[in-house]
C-alpha atoms as a PDB file:
ATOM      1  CA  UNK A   1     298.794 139.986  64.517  1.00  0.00           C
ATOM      2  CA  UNK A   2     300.438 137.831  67.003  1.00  0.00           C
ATOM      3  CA  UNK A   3     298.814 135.124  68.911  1.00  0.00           C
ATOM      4  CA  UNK A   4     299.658 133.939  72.198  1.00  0.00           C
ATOM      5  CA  UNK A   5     299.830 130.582  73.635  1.00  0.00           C
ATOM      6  CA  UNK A   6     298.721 130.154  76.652  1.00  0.00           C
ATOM      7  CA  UNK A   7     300.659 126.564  78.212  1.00  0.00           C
ATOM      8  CA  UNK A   8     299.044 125.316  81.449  1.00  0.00           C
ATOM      9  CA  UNK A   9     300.602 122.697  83.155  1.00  0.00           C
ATOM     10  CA  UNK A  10     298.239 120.764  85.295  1.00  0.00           C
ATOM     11  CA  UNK A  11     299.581 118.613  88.035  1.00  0.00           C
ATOM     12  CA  UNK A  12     298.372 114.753  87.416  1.00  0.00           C
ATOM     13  CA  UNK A  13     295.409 113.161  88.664  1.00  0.00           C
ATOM     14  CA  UNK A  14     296.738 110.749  90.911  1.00  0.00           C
ATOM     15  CA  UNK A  15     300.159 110.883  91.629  1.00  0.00           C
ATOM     16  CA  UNK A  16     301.999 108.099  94.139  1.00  0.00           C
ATOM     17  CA  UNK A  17     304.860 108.762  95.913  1.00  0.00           C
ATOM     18  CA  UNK A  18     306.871 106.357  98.612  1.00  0.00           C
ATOM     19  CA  UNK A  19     307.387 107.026 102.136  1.00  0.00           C
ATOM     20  CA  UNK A  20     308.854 105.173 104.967  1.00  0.00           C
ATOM     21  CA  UNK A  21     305.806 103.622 105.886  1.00  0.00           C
ATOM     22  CA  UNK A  22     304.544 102.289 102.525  1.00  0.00           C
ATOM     23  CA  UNK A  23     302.875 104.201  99.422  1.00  0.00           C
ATOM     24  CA  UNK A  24     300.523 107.110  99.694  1.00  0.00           C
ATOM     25  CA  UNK A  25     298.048 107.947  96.646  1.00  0.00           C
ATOM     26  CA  UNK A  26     296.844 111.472  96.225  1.00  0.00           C
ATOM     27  CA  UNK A  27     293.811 111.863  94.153  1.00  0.00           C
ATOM     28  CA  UNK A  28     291.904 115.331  94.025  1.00  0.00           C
ATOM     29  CA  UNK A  29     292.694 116.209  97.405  1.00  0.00           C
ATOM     30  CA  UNK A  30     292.004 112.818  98.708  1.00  0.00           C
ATOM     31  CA  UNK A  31     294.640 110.912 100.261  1.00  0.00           C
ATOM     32  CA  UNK A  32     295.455 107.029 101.145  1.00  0.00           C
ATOM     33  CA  UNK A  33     298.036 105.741 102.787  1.00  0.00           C
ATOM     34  CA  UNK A  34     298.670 102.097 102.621  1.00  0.00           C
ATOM     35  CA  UNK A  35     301.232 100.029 104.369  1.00  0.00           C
ATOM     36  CA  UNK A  36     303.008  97.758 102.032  1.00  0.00           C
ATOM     37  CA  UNK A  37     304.501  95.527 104.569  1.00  0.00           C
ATOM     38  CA  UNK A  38     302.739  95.527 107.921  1.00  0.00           C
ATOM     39  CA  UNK A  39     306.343  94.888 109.807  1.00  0.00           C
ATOM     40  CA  UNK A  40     307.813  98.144 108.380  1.00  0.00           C
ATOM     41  CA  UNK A  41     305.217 100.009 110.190  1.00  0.00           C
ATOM     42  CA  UNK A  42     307.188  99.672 113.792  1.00  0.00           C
ATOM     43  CA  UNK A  43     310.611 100.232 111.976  1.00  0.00           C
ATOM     44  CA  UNK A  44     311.354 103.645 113.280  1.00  0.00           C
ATOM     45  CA  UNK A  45     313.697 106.174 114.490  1.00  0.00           C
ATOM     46  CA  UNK A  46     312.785 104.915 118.054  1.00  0.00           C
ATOM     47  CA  UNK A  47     312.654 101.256 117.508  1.00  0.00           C
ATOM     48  CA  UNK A  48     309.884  98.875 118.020  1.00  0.00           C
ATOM     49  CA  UNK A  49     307.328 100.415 120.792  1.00  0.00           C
ATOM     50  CA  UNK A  50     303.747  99.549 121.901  1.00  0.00           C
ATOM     51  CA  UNK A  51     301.286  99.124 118.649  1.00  0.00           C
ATOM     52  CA  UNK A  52     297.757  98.423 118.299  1.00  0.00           C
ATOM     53  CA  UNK A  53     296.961  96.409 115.383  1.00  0.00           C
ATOM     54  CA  UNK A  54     292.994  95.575 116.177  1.00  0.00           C
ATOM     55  CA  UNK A  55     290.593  96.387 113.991  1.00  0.00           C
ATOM     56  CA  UNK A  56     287.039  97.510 114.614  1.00  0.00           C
ATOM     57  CA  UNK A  57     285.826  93.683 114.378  1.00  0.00           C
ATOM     58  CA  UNK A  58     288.220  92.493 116.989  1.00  0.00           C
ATOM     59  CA  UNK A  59     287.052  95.797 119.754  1.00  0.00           C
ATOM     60  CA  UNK A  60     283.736  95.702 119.202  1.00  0.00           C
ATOM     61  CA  UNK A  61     283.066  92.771 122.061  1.00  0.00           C
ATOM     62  CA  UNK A  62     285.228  93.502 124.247  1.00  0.00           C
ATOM     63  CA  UNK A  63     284.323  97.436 124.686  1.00  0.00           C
ATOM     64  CA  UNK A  64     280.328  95.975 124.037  1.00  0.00           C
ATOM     65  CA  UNK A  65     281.645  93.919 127.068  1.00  0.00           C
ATOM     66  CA  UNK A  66     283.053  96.931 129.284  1.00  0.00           C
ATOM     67  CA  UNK A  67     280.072  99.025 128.391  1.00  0.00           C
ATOM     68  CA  UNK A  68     277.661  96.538 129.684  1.00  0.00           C
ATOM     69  CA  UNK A  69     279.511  95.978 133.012  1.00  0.00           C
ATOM     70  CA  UNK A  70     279.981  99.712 133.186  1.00  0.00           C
ATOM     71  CA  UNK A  71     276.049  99.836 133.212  1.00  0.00           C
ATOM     72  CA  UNK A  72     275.280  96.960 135.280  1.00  0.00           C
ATOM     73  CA  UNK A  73     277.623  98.211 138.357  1.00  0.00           C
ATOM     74  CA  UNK A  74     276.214 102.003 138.120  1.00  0.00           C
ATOM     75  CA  UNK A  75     272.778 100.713 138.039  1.00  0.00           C
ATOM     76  CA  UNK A  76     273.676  98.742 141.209  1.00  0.00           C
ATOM     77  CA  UNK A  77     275.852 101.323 142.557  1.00  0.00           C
ATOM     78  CA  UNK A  78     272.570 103.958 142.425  1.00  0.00           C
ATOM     79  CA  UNK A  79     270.117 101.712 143.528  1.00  0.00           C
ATOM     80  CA  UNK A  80     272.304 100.917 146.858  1.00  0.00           C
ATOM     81  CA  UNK A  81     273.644 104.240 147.283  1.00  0.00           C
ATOM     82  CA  UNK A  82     270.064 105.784 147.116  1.00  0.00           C
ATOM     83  CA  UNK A  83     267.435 103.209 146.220  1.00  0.00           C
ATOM     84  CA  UNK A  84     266.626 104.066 142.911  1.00  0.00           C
ATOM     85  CA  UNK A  85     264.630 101.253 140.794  1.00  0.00           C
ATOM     86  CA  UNK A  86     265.080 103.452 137.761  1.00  0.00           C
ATOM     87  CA  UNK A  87     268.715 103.293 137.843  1.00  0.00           C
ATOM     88  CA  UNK A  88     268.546  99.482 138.645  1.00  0.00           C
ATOM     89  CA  UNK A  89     266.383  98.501 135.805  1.00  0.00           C
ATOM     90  CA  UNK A  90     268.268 100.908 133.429  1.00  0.00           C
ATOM     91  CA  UNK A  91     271.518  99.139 134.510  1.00  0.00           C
ATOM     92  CA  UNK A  92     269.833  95.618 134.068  1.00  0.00           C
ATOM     93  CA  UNK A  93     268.980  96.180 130.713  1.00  0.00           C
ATOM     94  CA  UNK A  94     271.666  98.131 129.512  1.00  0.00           C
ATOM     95  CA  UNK A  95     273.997  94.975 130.357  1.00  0.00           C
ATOM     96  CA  UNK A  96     271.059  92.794 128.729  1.00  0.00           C
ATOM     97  CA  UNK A  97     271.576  94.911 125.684  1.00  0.00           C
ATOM     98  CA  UNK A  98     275.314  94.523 125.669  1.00  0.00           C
ATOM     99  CA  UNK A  99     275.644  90.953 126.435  1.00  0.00           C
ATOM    100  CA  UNK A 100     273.559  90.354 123.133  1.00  0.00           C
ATOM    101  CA  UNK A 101     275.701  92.433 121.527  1.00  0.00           C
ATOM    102  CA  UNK A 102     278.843  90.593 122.622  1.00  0.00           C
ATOM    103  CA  UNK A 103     277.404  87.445 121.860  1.00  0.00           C
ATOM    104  CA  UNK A 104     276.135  88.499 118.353  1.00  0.00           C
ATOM    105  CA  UNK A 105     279.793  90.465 117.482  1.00  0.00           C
ATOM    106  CA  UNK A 106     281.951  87.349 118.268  1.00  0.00           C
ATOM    107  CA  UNK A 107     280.186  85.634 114.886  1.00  0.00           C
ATOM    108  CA  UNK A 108     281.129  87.118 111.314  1.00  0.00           C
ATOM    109  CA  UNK A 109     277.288  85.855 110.524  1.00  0.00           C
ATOM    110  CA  UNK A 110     275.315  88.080 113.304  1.00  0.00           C
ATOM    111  CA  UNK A 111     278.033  90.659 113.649  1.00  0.00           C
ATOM    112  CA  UNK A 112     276.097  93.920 111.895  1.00  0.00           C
ATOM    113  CA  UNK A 113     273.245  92.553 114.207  1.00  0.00           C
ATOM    114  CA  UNK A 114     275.607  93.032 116.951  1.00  0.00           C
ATOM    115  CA  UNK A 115     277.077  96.032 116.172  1.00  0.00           C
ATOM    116  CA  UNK A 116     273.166  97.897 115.420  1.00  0.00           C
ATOM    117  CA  UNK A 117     271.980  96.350 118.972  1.00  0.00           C
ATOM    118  CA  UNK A 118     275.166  98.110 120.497  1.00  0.00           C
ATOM    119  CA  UNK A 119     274.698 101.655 118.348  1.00  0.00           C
ATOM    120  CA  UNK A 120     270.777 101.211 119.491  1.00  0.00           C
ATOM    121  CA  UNK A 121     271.648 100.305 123.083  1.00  0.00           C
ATOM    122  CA  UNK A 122     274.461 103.235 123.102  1.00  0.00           C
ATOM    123  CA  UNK A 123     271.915 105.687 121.445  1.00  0.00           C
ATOM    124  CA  UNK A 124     268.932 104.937 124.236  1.00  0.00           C
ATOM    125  CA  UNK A 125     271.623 105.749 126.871  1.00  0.00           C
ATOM    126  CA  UNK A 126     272.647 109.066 125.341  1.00  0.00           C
ATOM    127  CA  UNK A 127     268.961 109.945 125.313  1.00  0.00           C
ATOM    128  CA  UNK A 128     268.675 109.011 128.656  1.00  0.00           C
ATOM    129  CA  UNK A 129     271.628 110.275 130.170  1.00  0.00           C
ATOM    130  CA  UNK A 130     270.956 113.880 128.154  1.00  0.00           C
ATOM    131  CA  UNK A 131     267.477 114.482 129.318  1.00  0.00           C
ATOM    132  CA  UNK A 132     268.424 113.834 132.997  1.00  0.00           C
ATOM    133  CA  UNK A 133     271.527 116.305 132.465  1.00  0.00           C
ATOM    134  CA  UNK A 134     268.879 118.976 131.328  1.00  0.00           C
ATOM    135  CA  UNK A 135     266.466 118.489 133.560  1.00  0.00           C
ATOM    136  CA  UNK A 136     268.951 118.408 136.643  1.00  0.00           C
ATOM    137  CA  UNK A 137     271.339 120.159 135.638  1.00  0.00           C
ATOM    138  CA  UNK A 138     273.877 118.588 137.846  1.00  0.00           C
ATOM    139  CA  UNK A 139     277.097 117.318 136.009  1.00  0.00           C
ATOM    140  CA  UNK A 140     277.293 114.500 138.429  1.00  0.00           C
ATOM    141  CA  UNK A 141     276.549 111.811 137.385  1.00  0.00           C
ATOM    142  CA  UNK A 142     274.903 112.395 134.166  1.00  0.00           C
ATOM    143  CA  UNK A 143     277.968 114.577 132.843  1.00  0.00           C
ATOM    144  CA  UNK A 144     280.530 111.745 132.939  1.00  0.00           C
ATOM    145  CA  UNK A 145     277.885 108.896 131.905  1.00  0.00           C
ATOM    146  CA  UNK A 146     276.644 111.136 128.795  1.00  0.00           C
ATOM    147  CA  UNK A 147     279.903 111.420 127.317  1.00  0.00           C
ATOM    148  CA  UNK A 148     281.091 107.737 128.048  1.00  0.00           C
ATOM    149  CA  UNK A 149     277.576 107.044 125.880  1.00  0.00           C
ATOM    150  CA  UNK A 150     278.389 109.229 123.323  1.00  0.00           C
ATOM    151  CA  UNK A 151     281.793 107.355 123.065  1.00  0.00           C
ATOM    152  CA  UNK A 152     280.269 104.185 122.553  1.00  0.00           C
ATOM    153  CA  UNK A 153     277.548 105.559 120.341  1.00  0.00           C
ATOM    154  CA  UNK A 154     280.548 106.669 118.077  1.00  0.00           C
ATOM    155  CA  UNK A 155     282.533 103.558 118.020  1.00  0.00           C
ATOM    156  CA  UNK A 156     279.221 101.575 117.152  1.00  0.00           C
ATOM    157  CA  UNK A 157     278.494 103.597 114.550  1.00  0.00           C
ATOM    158  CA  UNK A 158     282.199 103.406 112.839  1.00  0.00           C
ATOM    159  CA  UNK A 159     281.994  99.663 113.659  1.00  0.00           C
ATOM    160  CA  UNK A 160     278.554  98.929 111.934  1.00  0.00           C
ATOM    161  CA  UNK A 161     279.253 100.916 109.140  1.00  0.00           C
ATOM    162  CA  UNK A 162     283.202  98.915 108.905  1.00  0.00           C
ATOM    163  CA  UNK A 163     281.138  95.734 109.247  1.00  0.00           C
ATOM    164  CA  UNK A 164     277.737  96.120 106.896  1.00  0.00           C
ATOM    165  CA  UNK A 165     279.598  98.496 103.817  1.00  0.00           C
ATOM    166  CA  UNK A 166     281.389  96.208 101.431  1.00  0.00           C
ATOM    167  CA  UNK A 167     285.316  95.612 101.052  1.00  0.00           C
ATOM    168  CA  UNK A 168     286.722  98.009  97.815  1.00  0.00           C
ATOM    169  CA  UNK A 169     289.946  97.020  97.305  1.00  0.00           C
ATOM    170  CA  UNK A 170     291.993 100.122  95.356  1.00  0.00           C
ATOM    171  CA  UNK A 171     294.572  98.070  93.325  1.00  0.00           C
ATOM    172  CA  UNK A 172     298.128  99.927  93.006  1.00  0.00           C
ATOM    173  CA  UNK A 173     298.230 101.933  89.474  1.00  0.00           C
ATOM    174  CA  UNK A 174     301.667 102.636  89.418  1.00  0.00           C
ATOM    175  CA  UNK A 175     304.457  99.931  90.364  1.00  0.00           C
ATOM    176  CA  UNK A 176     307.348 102.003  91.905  1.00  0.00           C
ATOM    177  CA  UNK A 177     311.075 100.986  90.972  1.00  0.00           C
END
């Protein structure tokens, strides 16, 4: 009797490869990307155009900023278009909300604080601005106002969890010639 051999070849674990914009690792289906040089990432075909380099740390105060003005001049805006003390005190303490917020993000120290007041704040308004789309039913102006809320309760969340998880460096396994 003969026996066969049976030869797999399996592809490697993590393989690395070079691109223009630095190395990418592939492991099980999981890919990373990283930029060895941050200058050769506006080195294209097309030359140098507009790129944003800020990081979660740097936006969260400024857009904690915006949000809170946002709130603070619809609250107004309702209350003098058609009296509404509900809308007023919602848009006083929204802003209240965000100023912390701004104040706590701008220090490394208090900056998860920051970031949970602003995913608390942003969550309260969804709720808010949800309920009074089902119970009136009218897109305006809980439509626009729900998803703006929604927004910020998804960049607060990817901003506390960029600030309060820890930094894992992956160190490069393979140099390349």
């Amino acid at each position: 009797m003969s026996s066969l051999a049976l030869t797999l070849t399996l592809p490697s674990l993590v393989s690395v490869r070079s691109t223009k914009l630095g190395r990418s690792v592939s492991n099980g289906g999981r890919n990373w990307s990283g930029l060895t040089n941050l200058s050769e990432k506006s080195k294209t075909k097309r030359g140098n155009g507009l790129c944003c380099k800020a990081e979660l740390t740097e936006l969260a105060p400024v857009v904690s900023a915006t949000y809170g003005v946002l709130l603070l001049g619809g609250g107004l805006f309702a209350y003098s278009k058609s009296g509404s003390k509900g809308s007023l005190f919602g848009g006083l303490t929204g802003s209240v909300l965000m100023a912390s917020a701004y104040y706590l993000t701008q220090s490394p120290e208090t900056r998860v604080l920051g970031d949970t007041i602003g995913l608390g704040a942003a969550f309260l308004f969804s709720s808010v601005f949800g309920f009074r789309l089902a119970s009136s039913r009218k897109p305006v102006p809980a439509g626009p106002l729900l998803l703006l809320s929604i927004g910020m309760l998804s960049f607060f969340v990817m901003a506390y969890m960029h600030d309060s998880l820890p930094v894992v460096s992956i160190p490069d396994p393979l140099p390349l010639p």
